[in-house]
PDB file of N, CA and C in Angstrom:
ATOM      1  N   UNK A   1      10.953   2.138   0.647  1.00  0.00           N
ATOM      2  CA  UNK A   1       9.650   1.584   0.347  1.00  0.00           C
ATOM      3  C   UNK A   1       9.091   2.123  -0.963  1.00  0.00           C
ATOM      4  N   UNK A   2       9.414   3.102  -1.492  1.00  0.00           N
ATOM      5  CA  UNK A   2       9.264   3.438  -2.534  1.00  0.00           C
ATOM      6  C   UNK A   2       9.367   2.889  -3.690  1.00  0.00           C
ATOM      7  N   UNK A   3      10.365   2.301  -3.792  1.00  0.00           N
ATOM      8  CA  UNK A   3      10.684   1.122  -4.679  1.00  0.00           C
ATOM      9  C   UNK A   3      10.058   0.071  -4.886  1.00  0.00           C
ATOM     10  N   UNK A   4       9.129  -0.694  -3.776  1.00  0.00           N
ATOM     11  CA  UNK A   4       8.618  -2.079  -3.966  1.00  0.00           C
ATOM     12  C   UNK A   4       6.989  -0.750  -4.208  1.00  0.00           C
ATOM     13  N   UNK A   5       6.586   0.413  -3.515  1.00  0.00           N
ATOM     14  CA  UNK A   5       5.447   0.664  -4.006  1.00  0.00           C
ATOM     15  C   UNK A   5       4.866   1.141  -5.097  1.00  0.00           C
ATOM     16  N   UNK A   6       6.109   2.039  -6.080  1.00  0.00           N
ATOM     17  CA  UNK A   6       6.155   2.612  -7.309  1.00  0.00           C
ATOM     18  C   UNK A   6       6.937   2.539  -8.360  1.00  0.00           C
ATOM     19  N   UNK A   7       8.417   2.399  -8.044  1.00  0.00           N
ATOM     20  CA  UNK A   7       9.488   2.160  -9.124  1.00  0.00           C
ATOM     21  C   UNK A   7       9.049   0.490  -9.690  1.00  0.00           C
ATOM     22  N   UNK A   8       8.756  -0.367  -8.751  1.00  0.00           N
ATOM     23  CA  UNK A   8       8.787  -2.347  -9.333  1.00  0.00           C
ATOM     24  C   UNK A   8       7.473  -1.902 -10.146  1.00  0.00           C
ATOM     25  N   UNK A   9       6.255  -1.125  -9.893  1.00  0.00           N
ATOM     26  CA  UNK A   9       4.959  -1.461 -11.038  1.00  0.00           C
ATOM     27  C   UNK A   9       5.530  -0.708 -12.024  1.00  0.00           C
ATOM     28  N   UNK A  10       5.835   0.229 -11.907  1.00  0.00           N
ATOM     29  CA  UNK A  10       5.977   1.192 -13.019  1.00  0.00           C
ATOM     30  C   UNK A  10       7.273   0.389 -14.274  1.00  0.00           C
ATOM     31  N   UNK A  11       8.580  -0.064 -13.033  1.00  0.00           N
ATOM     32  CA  UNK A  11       9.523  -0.629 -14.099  1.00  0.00           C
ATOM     33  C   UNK A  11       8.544  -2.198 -14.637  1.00  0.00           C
ATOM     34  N   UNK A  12       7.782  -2.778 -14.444  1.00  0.00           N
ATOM     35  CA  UNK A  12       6.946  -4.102 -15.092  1.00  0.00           C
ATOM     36  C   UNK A  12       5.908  -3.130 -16.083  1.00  0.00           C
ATOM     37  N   UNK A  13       5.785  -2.251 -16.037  1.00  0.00           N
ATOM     38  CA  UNK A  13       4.762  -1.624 -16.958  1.00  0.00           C
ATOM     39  C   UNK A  13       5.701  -1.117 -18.299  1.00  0.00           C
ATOM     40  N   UNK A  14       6.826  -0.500 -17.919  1.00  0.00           N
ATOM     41  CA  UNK A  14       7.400   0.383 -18.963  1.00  0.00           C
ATOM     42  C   UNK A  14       7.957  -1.274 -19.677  1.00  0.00           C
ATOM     43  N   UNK A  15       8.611  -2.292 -18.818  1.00  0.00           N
ATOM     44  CA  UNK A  15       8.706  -3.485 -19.833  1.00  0.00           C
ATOM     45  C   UNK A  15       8.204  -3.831 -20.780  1.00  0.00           C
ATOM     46  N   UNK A  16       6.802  -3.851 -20.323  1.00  0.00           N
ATOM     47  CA  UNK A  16       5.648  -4.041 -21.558  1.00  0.00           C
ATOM     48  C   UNK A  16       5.929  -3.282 -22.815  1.00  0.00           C
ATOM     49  N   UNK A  17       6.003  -2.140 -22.365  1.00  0.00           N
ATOM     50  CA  UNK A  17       6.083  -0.760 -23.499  1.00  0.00           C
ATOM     51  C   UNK A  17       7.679  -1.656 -24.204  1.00  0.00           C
ATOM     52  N   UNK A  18       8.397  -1.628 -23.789  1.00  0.00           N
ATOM     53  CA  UNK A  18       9.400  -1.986 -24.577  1.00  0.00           C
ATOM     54  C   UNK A  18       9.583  -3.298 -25.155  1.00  0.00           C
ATOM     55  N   UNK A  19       9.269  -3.860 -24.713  1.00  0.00           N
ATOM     56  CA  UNK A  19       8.717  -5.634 -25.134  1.00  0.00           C
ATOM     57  C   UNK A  19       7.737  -5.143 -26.789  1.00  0.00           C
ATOM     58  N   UNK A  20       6.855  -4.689 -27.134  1.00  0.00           N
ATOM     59  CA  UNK A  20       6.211  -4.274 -27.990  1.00  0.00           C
ATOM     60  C   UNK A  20       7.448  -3.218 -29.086  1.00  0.00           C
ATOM     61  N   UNK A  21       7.751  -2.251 -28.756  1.00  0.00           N
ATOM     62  CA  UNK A  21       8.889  -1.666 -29.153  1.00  0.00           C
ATOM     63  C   UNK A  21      10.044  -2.248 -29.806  1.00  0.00           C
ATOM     64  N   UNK A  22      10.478  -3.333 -29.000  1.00  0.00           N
ATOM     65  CA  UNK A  22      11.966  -4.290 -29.829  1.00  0.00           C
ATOM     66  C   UNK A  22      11.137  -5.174 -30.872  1.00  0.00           C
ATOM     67  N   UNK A  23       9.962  -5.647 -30.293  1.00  0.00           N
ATOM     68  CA  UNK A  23       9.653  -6.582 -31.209  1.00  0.00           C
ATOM     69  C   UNK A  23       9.217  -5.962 -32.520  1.00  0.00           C
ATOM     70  N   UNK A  24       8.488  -4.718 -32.144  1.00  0.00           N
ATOM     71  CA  UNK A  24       7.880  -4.341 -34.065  1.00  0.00           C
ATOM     72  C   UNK A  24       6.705  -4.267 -33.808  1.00  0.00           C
ATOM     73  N   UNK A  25       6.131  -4.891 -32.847  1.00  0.00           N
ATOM     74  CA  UNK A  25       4.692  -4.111 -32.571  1.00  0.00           C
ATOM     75  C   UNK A  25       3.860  -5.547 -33.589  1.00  0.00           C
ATOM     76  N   UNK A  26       4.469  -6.797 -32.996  1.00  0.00           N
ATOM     77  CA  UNK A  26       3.433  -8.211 -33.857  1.00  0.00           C
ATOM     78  C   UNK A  26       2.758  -8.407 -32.799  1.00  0.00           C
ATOM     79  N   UNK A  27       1.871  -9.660 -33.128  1.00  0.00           N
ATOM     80  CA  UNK A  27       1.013 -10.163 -32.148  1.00  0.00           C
ATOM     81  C   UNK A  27       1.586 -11.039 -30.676  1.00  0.00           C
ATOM     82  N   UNK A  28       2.439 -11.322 -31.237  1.00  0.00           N
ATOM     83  CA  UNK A  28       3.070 -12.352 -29.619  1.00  0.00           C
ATOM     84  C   UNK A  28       3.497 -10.812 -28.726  1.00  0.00           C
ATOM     85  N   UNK A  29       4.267  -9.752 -29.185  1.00  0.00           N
ATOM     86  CA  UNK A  29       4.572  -8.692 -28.419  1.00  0.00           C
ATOM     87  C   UNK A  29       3.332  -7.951 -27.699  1.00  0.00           C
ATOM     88  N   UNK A  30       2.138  -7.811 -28.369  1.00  0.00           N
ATOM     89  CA  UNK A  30       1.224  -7.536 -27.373  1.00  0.00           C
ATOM     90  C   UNK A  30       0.875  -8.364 -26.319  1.00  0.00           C
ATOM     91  N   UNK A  31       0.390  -9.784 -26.355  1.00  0.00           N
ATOM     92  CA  UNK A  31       0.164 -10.567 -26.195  1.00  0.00           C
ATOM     93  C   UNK A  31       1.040 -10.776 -24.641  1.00  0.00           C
ATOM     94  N   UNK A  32       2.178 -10.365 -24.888  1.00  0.00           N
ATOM     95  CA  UNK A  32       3.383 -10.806 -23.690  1.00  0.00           C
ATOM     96  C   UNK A  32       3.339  -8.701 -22.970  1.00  0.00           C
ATOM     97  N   UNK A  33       3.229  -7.943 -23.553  1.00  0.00           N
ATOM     98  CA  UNK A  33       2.887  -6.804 -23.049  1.00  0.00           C
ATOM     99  C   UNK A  33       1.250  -6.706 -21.977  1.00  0.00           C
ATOM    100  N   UNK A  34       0.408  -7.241 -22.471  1.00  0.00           N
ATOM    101  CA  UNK A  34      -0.523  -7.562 -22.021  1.00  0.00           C
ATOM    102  C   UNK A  34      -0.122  -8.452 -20.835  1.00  0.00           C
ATOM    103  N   UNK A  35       0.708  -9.340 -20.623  1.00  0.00           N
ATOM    104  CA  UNK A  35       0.870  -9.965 -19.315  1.00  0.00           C
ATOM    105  C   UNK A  35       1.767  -9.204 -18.436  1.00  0.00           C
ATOM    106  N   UNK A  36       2.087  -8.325 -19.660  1.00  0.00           N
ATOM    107  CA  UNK A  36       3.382  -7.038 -18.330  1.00  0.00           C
ATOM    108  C   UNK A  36       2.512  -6.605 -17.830  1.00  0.00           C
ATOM    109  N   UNK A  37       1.747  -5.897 -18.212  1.00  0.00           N
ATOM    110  CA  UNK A  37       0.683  -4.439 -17.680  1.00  0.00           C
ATOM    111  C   UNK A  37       0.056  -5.318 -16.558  1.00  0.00           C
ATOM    112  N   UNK A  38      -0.784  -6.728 -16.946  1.00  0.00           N
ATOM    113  CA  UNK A  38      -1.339  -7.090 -16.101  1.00  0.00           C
ATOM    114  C   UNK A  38      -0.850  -7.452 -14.604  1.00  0.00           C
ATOM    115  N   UNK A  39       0.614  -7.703 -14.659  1.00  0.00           N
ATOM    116  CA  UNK A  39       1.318  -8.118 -13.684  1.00  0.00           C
ATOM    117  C   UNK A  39       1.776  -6.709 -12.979  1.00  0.00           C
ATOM    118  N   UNK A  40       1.937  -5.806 -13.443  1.00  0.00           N
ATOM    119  CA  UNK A  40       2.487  -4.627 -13.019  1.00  0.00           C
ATOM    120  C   UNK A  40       1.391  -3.715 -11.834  1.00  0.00           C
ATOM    121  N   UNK A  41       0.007  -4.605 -12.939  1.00  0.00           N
ATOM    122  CA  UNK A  41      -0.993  -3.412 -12.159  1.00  0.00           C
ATOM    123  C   UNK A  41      -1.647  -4.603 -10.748  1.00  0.00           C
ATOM    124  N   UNK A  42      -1.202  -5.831 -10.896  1.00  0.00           N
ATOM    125  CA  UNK A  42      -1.372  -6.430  -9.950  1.00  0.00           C
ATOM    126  C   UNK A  42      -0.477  -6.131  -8.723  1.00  0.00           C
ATOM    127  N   UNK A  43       0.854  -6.019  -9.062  1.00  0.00           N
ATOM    128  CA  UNK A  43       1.670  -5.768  -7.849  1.00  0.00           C
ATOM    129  C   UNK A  43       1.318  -4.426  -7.089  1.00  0.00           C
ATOM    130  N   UNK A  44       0.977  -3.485  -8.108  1.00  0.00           N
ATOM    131  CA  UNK A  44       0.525  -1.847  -7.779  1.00  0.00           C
ATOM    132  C   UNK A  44      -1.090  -2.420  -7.086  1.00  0.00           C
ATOM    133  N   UNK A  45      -2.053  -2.814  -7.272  1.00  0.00           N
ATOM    134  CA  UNK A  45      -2.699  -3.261  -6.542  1.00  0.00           C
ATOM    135  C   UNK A  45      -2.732  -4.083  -5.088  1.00  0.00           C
ATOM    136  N   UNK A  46      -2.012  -5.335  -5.016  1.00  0.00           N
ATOM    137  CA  UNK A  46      -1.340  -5.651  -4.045  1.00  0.00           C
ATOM    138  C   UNK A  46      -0.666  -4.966  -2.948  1.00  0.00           C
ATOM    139  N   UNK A  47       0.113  -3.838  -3.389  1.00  0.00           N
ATOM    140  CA  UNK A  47       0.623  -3.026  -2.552  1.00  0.00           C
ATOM    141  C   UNK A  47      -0.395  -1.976  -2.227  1.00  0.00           C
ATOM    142  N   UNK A  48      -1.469  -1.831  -2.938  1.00  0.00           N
ATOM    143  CA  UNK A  48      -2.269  -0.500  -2.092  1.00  0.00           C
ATOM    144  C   UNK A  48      -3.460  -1.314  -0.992  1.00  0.00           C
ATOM    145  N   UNK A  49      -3.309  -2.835  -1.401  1.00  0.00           N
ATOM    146  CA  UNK A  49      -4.125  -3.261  -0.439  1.00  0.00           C
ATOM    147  C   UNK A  49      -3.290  -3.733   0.766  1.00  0.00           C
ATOM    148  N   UNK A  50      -2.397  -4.122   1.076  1.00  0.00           N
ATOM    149  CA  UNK A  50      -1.583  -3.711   2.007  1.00  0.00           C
ATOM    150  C   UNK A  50      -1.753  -2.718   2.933  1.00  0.00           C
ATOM    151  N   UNK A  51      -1.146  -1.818   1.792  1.00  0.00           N
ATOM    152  CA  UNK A  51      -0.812  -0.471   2.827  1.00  0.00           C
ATOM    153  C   UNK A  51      -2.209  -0.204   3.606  1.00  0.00           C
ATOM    154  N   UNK A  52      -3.313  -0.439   3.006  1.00  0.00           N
ATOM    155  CA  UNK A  52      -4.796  -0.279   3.520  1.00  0.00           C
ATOM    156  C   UNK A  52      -4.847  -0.943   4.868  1.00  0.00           C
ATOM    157  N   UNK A  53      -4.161  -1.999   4.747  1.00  0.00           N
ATOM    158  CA  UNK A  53      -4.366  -3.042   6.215  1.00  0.00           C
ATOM    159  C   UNK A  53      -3.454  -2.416   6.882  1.00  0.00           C
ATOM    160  N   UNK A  54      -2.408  -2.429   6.556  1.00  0.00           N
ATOM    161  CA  UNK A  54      -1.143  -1.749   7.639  1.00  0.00           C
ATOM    162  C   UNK A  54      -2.072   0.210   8.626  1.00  0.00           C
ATOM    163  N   UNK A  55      -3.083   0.361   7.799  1.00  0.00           N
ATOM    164  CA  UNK A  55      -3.456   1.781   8.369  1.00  0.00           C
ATOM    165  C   UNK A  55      -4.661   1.154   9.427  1.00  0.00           C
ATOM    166  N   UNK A  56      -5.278  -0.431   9.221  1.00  0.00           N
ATOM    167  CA  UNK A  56      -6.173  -0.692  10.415  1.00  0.00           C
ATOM    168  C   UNK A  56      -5.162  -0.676  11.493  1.00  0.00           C
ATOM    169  N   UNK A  57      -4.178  -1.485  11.392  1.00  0.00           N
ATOM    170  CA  UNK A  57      -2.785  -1.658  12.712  1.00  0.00           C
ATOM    171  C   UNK A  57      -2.632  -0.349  13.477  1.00  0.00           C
ATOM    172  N   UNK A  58      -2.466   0.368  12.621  1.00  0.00           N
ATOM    173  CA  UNK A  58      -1.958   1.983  12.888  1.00  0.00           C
ATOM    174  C   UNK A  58      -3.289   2.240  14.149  1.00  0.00           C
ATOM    175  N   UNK A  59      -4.279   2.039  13.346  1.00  0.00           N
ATOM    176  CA  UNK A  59      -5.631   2.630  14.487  1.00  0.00           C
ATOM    177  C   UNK A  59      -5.875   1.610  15.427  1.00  0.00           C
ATOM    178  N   UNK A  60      -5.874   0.396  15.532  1.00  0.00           N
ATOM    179  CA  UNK A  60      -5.804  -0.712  16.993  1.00  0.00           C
ATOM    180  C   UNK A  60      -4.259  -0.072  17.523  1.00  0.00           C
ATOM    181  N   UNK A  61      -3.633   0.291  17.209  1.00  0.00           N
ATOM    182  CA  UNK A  61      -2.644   0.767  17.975  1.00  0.00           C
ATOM    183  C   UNK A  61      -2.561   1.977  18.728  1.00  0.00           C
ATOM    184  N   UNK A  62      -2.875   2.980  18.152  1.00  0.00           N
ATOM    185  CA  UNK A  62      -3.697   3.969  18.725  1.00  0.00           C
ATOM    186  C   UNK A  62      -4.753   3.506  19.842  1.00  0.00           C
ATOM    187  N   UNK A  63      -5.667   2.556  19.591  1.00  0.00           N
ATOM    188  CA  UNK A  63      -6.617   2.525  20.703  1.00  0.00           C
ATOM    189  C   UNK A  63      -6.250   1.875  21.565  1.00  0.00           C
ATOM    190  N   UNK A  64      -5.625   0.984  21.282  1.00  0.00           N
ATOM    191  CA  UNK A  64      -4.206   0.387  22.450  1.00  0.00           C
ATOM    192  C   UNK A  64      -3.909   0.925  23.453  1.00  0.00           C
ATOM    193  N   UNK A  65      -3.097   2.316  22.747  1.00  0.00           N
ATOM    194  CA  UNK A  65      -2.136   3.333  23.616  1.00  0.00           C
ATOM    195  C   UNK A  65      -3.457   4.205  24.518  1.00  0.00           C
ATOM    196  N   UNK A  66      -4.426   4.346  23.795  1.00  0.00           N
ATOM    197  CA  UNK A  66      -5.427   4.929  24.590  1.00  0.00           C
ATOM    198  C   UNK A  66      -5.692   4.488  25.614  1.00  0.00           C
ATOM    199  N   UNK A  67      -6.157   3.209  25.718  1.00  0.00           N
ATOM    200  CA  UNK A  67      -6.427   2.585  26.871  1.00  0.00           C
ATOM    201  C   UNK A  67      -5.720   2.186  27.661  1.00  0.00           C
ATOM    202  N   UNK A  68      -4.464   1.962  27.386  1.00  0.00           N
ATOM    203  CA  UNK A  68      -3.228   1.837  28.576  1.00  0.00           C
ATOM    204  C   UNK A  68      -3.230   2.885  29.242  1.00  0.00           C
ATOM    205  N   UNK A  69      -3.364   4.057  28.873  1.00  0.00           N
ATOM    206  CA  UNK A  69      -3.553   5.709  29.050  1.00  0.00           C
ATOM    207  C   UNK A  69      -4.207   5.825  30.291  1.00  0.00           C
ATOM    208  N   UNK A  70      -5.693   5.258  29.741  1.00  0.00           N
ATOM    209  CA  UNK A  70      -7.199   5.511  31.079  1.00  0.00           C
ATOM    210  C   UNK A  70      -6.561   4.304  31.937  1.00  0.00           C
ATOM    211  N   UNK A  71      -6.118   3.703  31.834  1.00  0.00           N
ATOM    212  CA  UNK A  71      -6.058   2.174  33.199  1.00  0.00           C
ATOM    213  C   UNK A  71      -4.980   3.026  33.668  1.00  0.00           C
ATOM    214  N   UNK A  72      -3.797   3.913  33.246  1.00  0.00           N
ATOM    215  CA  UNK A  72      -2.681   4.345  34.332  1.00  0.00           C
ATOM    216  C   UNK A  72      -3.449   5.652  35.395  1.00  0.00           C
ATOM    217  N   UNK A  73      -4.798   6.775  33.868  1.00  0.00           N
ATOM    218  CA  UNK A  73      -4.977   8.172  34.653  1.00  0.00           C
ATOM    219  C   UNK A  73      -6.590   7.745  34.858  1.00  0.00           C
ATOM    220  N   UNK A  74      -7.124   6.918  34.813  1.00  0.00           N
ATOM    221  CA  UNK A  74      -8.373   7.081  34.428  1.00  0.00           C
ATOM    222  C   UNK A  74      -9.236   7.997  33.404  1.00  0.00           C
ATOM    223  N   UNK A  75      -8.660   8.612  32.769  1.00  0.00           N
ATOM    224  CA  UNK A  75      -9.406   9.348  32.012  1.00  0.00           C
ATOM    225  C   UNK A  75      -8.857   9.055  30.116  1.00  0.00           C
ATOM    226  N   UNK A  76      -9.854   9.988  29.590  1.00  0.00           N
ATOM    227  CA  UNK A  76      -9.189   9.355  28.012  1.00  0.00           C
ATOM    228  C   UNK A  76      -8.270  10.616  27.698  1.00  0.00           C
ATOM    229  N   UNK A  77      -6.950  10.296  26.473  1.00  0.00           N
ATOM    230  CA  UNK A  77      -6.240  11.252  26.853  1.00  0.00           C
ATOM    231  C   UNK A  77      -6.757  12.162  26.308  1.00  0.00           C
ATOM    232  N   UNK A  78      -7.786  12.627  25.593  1.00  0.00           N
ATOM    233  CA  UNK A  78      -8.355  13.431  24.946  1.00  0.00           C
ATOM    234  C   UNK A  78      -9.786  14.638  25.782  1.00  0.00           C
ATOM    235  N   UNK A  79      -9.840  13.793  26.724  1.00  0.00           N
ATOM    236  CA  UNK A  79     -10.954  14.074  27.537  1.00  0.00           C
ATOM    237  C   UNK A  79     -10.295  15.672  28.357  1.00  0.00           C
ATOM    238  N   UNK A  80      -8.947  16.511  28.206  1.00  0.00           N
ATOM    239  CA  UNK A  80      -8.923  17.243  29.026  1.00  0.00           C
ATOM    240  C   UNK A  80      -8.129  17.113  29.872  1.00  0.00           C
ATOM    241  N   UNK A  81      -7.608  18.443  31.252  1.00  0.00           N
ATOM    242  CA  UNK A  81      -7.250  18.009  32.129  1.00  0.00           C
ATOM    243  C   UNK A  81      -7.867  17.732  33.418  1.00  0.00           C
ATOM    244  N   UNK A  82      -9.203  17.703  33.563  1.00  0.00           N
ATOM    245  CA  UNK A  82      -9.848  17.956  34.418  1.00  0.00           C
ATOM    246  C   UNK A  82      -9.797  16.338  34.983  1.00  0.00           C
ATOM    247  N   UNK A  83      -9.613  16.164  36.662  1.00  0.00           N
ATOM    248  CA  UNK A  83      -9.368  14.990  37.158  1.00  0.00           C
ATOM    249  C   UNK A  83     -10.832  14.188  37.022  1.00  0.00           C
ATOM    250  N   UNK A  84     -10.650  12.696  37.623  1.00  0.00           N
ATOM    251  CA  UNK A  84     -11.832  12.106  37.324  1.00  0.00           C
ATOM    252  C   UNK A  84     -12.573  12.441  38.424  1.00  0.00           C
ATOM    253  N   UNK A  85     -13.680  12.130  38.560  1.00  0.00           N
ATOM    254  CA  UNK A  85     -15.055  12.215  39.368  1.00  0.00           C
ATOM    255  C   UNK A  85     -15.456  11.276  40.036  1.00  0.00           C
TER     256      UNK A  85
END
């Protein structure tokens, strides 16, 4: 996962840098560098909004497991060992 979250923006960013570099540093080379960076920092964006949603899943899943928890012991699993009342 590393790869689609850091190596793909970073390798579309360093493109840019070199896109400007072969060419000589004219105006179409910024111009097309400017659509690297922009695309690079979109995918790097894209992927941190992701991962953001994938961490709500994480916590409905958790509260999931919680409550399957209290319907088997009645209690929450956090609540202790003390039986219910």
């Amino acid at each position: 996962m590393t790869i689609v979250r850091v190596w793909i923006p970073v390798a579309i960013l360093v493109a840019g840098v070199v896109l400007v570099i072969v060419r000589g540093g004219d105006e179409t080379s910024f111009e097309g560098a400017a659509a690297l960076w922009g695309a690079g920092l979109s995918v790097a964006l894209l992927n941190w909004l992701h991962r953001m949603g994938v961490t709500g899943d994480r916590a409905r899943d958790d509260e999931d497991r919680a409550r399957a928890y209290f319907d088997r012991h009645g209690r929450w699993p956090d609540d202790g060992h003390l039986p219910p009342s």
